[in-house]
C-alpha atoms as a PDB file:
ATOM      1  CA  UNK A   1     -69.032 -49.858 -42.838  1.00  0.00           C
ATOM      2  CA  UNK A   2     -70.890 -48.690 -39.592  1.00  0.00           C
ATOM      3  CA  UNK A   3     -72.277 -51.339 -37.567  1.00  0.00           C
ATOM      4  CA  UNK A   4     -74.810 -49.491 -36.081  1.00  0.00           C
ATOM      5  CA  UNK A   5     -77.023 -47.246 -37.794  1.00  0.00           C
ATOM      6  CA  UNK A   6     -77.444 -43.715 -36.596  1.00  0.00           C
ATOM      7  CA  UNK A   7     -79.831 -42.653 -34.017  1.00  0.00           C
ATOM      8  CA  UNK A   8     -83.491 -40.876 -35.771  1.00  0.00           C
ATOM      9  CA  UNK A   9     -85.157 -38.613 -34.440  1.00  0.00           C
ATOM     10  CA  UNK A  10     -87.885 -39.079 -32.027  1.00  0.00           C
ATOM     11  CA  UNK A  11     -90.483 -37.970 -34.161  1.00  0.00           C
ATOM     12  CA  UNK A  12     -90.184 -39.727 -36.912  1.00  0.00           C
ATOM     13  CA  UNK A  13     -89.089 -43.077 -34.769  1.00  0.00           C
ATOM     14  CA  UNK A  14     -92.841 -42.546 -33.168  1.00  0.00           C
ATOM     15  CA  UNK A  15     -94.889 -41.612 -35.837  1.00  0.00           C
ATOM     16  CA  UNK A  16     -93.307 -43.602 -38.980  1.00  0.00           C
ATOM     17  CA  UNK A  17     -96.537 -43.309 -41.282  1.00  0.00           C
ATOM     18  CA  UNK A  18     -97.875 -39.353 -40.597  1.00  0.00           C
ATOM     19  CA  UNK A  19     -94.858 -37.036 -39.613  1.00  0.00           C
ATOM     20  CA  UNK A  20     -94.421 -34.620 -42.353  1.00  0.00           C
ATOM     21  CA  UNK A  21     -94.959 -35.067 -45.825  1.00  0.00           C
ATOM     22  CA  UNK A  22     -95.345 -39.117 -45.742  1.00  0.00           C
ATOM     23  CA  UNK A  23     -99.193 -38.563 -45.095  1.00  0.00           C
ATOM     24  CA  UNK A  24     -98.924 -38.494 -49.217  1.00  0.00           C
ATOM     25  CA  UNK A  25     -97.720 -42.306 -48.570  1.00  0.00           C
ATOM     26  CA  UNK A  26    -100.815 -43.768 -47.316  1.00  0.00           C
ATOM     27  CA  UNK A  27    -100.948 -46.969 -49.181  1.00  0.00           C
ATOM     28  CA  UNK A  28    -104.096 -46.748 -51.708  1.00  0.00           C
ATOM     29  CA  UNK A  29    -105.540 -50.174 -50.210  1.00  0.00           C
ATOM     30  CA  UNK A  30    -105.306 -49.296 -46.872  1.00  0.00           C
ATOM     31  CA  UNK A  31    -107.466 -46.148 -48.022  1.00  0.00           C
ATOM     32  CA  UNK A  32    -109.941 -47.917 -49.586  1.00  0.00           C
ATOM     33  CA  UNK A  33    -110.420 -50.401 -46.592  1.00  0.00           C
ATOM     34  CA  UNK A  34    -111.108 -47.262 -44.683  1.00  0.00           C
ATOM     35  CA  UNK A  35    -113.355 -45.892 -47.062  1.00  0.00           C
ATOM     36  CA  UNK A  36    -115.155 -49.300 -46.757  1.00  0.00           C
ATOM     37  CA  UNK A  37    -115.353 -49.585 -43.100  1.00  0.00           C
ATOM     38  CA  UNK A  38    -116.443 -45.515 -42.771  1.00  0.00           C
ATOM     39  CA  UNK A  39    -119.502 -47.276 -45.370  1.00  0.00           C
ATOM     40  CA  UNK A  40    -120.032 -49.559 -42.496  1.00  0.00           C
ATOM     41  CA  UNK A  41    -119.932 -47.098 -39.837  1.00  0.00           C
ATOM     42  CA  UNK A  42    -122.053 -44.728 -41.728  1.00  0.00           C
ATOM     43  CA  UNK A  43    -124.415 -47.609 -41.841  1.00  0.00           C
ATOM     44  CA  UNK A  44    -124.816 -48.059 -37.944  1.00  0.00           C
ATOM     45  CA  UNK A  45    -124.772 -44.487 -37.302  1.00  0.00           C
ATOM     46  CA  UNK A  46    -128.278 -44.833 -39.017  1.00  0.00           C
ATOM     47  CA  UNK A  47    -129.084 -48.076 -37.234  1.00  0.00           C
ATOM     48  CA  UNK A  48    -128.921 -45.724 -34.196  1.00  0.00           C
ATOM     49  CA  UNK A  49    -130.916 -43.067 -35.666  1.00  0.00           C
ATOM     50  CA  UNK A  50    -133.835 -45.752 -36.580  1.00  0.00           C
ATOM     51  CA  UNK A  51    -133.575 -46.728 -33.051  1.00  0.00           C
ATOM     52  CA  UNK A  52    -134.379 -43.347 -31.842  1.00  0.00           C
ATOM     53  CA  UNK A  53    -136.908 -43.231 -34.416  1.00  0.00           C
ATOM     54  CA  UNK A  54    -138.662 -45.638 -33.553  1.00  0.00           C
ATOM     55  CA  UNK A  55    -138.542 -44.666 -29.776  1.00  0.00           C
ATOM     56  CA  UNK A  56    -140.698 -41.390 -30.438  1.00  0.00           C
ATOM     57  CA  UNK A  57    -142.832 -43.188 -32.912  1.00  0.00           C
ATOM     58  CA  UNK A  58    -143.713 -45.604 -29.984  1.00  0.00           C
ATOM     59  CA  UNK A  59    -143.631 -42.962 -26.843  1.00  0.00           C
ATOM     60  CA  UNK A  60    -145.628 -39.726 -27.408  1.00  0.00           C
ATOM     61  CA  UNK A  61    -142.419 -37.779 -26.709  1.00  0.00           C
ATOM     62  CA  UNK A  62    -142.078 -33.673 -26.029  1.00  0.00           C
ATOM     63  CA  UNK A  63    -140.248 -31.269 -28.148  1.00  0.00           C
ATOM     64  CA  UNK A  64    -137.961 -31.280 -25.158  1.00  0.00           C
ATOM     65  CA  UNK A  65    -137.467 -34.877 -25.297  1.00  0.00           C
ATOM     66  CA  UNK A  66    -137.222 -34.794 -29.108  1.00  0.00           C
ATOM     67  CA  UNK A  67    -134.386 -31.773 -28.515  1.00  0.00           C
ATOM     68  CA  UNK A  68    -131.685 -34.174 -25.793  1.00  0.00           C
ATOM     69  CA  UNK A  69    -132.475 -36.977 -28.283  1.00  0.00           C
ATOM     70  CA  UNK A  70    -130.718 -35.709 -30.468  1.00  0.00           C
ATOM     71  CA  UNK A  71    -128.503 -34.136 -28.777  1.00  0.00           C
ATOM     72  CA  UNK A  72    -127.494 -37.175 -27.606  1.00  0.00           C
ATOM     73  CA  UNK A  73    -127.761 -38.811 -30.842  1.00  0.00           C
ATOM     74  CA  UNK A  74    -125.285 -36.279 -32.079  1.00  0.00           C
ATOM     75  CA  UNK A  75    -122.797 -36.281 -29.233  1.00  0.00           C
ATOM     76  CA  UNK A  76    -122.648 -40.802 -29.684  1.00  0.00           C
ATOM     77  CA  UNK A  77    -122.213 -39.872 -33.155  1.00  0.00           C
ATOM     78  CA  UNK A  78    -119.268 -37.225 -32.798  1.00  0.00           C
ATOM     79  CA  UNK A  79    -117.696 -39.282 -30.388  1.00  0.00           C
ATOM     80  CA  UNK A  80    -117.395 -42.848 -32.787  1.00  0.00           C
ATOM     81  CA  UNK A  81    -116.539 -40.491 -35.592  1.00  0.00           C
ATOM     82  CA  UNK A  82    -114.061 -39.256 -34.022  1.00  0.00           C
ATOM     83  CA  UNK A  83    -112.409 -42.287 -32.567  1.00  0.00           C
ATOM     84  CA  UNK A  84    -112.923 -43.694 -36.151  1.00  0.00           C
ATOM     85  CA  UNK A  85    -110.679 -41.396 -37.884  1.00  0.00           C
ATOM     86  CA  UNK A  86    -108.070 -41.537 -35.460  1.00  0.00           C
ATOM     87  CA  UNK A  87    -107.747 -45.110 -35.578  1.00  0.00           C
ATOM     88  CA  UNK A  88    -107.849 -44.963 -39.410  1.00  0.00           C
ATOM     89  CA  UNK A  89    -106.331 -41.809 -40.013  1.00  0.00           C
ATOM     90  CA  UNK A  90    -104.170 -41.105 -37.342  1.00  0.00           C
ATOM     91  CA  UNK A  91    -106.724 -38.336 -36.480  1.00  0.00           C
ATOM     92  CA  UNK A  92    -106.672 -36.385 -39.577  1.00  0.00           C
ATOM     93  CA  UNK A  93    -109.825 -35.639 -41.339  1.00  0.00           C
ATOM     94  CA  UNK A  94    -110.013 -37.224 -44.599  1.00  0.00           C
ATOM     95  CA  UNK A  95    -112.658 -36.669 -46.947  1.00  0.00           C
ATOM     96  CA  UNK A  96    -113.436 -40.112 -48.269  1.00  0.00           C
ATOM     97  CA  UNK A  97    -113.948 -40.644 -44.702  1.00  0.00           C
ATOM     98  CA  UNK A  98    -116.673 -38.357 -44.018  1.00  0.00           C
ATOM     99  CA  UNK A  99    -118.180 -39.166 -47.877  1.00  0.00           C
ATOM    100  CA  UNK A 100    -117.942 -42.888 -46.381  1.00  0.00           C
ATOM    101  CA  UNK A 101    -120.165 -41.992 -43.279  1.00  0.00           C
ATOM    102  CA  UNK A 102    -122.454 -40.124 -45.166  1.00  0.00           C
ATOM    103  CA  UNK A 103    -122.914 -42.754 -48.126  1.00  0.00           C
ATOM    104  CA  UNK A 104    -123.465 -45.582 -45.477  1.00  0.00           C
ATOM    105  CA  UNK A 105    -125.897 -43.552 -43.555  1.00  0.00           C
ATOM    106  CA  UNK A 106    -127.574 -42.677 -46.997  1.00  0.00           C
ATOM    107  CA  UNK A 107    -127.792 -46.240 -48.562  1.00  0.00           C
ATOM    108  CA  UNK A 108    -129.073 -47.538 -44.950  1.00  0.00           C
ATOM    109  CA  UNK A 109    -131.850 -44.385 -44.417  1.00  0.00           C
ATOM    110  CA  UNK A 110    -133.153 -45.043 -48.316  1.00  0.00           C
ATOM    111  CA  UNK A 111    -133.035 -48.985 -48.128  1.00  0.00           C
ATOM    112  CA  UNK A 112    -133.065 -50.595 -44.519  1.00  0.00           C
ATOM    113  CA  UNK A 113    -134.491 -48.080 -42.565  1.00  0.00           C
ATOM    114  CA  UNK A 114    -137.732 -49.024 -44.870  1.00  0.00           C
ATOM    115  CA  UNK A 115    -138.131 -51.587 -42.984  1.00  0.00           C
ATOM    116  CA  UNK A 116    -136.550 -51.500 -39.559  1.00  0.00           C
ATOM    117  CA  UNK A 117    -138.433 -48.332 -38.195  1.00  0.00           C
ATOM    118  CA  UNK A 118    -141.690 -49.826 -38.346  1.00  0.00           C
ATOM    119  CA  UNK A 119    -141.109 -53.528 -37.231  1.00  0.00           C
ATOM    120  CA  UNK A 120    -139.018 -51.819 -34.293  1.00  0.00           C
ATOM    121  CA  UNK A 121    -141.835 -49.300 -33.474  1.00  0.00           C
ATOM    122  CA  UNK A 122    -144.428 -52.133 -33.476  1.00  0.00           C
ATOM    123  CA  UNK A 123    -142.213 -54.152 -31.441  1.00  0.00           C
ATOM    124  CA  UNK A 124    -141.885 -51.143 -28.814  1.00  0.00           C
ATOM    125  CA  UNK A 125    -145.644 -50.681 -28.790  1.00  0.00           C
ATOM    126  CA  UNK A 126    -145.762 -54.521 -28.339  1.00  0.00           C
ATOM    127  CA  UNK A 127    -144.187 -54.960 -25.237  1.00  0.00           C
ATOM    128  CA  UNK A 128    -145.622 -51.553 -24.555  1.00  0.00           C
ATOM    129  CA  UNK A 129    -148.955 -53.168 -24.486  1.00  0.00           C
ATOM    130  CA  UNK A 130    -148.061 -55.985 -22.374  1.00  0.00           C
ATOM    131  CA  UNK A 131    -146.502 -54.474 -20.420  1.00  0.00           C
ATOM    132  CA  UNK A 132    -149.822 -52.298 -19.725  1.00  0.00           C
ATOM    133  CA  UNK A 133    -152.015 -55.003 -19.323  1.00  0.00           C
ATOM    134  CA  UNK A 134    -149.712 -57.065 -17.168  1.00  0.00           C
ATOM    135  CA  UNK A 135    -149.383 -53.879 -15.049  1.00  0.00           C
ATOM    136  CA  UNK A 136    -153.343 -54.562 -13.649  1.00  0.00           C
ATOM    137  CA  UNK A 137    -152.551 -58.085 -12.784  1.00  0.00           C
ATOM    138  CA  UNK A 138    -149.049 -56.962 -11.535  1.00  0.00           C
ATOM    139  CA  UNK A 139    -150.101 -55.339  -8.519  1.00  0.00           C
ATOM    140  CA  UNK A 140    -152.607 -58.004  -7.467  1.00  0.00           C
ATOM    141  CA  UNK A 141    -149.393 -60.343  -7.479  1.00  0.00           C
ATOM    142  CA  UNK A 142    -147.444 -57.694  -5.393  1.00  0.00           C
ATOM    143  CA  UNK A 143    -150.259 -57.449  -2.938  1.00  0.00           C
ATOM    144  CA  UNK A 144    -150.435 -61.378  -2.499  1.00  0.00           C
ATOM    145  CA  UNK A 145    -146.728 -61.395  -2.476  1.00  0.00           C
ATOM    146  CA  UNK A 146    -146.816 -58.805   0.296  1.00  0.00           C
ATOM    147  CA  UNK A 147    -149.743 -60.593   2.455  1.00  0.00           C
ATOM    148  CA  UNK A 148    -147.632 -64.015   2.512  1.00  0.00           C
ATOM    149  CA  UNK A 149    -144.412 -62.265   2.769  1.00  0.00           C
ATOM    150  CA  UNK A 150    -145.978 -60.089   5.773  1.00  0.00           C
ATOM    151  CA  UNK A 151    -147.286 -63.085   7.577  1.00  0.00           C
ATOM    152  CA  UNK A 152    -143.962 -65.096   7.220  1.00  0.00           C
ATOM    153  CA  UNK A 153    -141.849 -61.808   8.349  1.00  0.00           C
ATOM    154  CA  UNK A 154    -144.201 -61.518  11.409  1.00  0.00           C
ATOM    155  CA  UNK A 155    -143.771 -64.952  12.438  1.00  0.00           C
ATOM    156  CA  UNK A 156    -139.626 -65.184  12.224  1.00  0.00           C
ATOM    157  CA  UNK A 157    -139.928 -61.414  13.989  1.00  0.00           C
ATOM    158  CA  UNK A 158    -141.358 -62.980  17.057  1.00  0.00           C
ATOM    159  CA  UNK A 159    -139.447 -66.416  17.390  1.00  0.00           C
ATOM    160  CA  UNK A 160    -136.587 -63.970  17.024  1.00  0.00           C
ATOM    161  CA  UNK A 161    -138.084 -61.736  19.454  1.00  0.00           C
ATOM    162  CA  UNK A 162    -138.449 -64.931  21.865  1.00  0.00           C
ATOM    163  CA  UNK A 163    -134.870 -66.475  21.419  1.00  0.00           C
ATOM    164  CA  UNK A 164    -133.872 -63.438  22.179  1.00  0.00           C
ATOM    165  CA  UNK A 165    -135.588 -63.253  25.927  1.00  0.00           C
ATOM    166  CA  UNK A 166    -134.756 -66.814  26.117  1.00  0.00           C
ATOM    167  CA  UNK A 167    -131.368 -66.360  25.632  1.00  0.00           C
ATOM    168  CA  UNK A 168    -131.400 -63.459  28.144  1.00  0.00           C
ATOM    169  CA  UNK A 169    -132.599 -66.075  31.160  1.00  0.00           C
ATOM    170  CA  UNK A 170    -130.379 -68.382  30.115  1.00  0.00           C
ATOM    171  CA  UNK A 171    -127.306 -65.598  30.235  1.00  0.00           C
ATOM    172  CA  UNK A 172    -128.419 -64.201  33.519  1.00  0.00           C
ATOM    173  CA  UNK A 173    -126.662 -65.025  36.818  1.00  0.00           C
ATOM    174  CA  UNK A 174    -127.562 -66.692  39.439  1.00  0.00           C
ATOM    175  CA  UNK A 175    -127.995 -65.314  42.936  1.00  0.00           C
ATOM    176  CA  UNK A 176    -125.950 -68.253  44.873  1.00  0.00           C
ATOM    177  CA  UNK A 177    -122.767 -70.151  44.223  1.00  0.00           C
ATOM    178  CA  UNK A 178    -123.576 -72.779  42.131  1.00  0.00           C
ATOM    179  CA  UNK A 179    -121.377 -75.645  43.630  1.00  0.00           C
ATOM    180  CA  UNK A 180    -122.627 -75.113  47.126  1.00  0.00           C
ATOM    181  CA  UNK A 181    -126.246 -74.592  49.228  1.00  0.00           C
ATOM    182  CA  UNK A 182    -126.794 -71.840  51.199  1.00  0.00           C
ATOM    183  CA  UNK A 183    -128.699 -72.231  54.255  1.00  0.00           C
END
């Protein structure tokens, strides 16, 4: 009987689970649990979208604006979905995965998204509106701000200004020796 066992290769040794055929093996809970949390991630992929939504609902945007949007929208999305399957999948594309994403996104656009888009596009137009009126008043703060803010700044400008010539006389030398009298 051996006592040690014999060396495996490194492949296997590093990927256990997904080198060759043992992608088959995938335990059938683990798949569901992934199937479940792509639900979930389908889900906030919409939460996103909504949030986008409800940006151009609230800011007259351009087509242009509209068109990075989404681009962006699309590259946040690719990215997550990406780093979701290869922490679930080891980076293989499975397709209860992707029917998980899209059945999350689904359930959340027909159901939530109801509701979200326009109590988040009121809220934007909201502070929107404050924000607008505030902006009047705002200035007439700044400009007070700036007045007392001047006057204080001008007044520590020329004590500094002083010390500083003080300081000067003080530094200078004198003309004589200073333990005796010159006559």
């Amino acid at each position: 009987m051996p006592l040690s066992t014999p060396p495996r290769k490194k492949a296997e040794a590093f990927y256990p689970v997904f080198s060759g055929d043992a992608m088959w093996e995938i335990d059938s809970n683990l798949q569901i649990l992934s199937f479940l949390y792509a639900v979930l991630a389908g889900g906030i992929f919409s939460v996103f979208y909504d949030v986008l939504k409800s940006v151009r609902l609230s800011f007259k945007c351009s087509a242009i604006t509209v068109f990075f949007q989404d681009i962006f929208y699309f590259a946040v999305v690719a990215v997550a979905a990406f780093c979701f399957l290869l922490s679930q999948s080891g980076g293989e594309i499975r397709l209860y995965i992707i029917f998980g994403f899209i059945l999350g996104f689904i359930i959340l656009r027909l159901t939530f998204s109801r509701i979200l888009v326009p109590v988040l596009s009121g809220v934007l137009k909201f502070i929107l509106k404050i924000f607008r009126t505030v902006d009047k008043g705002f200035w007439k703060i700044i400009a007070a701000l700036e007045g007392f803010f001047g006057k204080i700044f001008k007044k520590t400008a020329s004590f500094l200004k002083n010390s500083k010539n003080r300081v000067k006389k003080l530094l200078k030398r004198p003309k004589g020796l200073l333990y005796t009298k010159q006559e």
